[in-house]
N, C-alpha and C. Protein backbone atom coordinates (compact mmCIF):
# COMPACT_ATOMS: atom_id res chain seq x y z
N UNK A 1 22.25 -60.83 -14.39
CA UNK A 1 22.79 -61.43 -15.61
C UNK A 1 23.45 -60.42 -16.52
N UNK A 2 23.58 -60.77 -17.78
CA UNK A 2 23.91 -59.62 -19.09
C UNK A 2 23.25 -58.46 -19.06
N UNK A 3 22.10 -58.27 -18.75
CA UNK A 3 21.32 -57.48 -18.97
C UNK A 3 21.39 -56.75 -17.72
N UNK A 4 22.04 -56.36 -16.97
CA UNK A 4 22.12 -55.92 -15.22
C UNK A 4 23.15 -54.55 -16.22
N UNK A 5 24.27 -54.62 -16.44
CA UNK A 5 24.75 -53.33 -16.54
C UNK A 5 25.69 -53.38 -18.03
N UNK A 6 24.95 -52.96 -18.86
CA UNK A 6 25.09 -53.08 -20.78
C UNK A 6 26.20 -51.75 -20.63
N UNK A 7 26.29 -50.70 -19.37
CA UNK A 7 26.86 -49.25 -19.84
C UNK A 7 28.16 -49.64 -19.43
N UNK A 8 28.40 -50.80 -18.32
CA UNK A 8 29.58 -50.90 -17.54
C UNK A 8 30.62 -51.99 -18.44
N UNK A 9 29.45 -52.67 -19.65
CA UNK A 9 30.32 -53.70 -20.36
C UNK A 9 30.69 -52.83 -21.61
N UNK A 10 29.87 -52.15 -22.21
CA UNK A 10 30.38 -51.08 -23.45
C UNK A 10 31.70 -50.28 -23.04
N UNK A 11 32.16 -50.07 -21.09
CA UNK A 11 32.79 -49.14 -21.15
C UNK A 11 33.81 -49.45 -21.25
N UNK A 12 33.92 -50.86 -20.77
CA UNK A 12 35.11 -52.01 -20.92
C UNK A 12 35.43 -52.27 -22.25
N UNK A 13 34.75 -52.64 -23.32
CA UNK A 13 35.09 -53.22 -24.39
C UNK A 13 35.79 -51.69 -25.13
N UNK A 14 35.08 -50.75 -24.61
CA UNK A 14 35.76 -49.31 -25.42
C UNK A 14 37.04 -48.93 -24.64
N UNK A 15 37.45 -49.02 -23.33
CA UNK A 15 38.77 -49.02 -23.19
C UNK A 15 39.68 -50.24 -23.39
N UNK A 16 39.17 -51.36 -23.91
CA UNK A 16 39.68 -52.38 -24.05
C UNK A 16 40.50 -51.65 -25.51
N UNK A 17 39.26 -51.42 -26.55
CA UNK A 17 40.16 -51.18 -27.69
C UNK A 17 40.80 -49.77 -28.16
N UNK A 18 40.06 -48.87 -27.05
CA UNK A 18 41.33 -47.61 -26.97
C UNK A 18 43.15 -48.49 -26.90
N UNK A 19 42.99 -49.11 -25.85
CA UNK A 19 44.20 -49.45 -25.70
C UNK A 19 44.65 -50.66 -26.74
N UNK A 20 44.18 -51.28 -27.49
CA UNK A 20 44.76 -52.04 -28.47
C UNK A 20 45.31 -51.33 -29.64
N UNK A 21 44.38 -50.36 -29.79
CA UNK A 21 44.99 -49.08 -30.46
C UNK A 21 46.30 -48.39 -30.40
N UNK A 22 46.28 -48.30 -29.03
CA UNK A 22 47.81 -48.00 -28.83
C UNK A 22 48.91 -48.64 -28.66
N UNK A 23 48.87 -49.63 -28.49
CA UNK A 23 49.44 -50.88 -27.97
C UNK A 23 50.25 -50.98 -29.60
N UNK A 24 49.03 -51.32 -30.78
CA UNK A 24 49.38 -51.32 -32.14
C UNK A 24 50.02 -49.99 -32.85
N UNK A 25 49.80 -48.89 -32.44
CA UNK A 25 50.55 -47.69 -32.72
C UNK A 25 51.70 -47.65 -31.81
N UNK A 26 52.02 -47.64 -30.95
CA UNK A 26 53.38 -48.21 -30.37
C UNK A 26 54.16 -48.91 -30.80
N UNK A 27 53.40 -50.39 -31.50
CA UNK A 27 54.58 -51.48 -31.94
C UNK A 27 54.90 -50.88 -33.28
N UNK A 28 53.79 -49.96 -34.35
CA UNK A 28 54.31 -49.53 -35.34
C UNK A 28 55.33 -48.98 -35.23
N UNK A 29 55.77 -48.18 -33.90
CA UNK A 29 56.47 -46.61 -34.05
C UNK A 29 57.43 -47.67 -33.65
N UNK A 30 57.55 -48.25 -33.30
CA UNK A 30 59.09 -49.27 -32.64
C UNK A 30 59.40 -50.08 -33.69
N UNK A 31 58.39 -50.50 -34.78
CA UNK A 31 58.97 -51.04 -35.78
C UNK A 31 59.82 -50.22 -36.80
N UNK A 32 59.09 -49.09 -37.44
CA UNK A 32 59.98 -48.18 -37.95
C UNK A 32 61.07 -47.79 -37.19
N UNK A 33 61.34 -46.76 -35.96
CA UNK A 33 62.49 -46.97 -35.14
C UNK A 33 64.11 -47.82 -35.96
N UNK A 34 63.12 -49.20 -35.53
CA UNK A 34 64.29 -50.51 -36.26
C UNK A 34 64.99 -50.31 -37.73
């Protein structure tokens, strides 16, 4: 269940929002760009 691997779902949700991070610093730098 949930409780089988807590290190393998933290590692996901933390590269999940590494990359939203960048994703949103990207669209900034392309908005200024404009």
């Amino acid at each position: 269940g949930r409780r089988k691997c807590p290190i393998v779902w933290s590692r996901v949700v933390a590269g999940y929002t590494v990359v939203k991070r960048l994703a949103d610093g990207r669209s900034r730098l392309n908005f200024r760009n404009q």
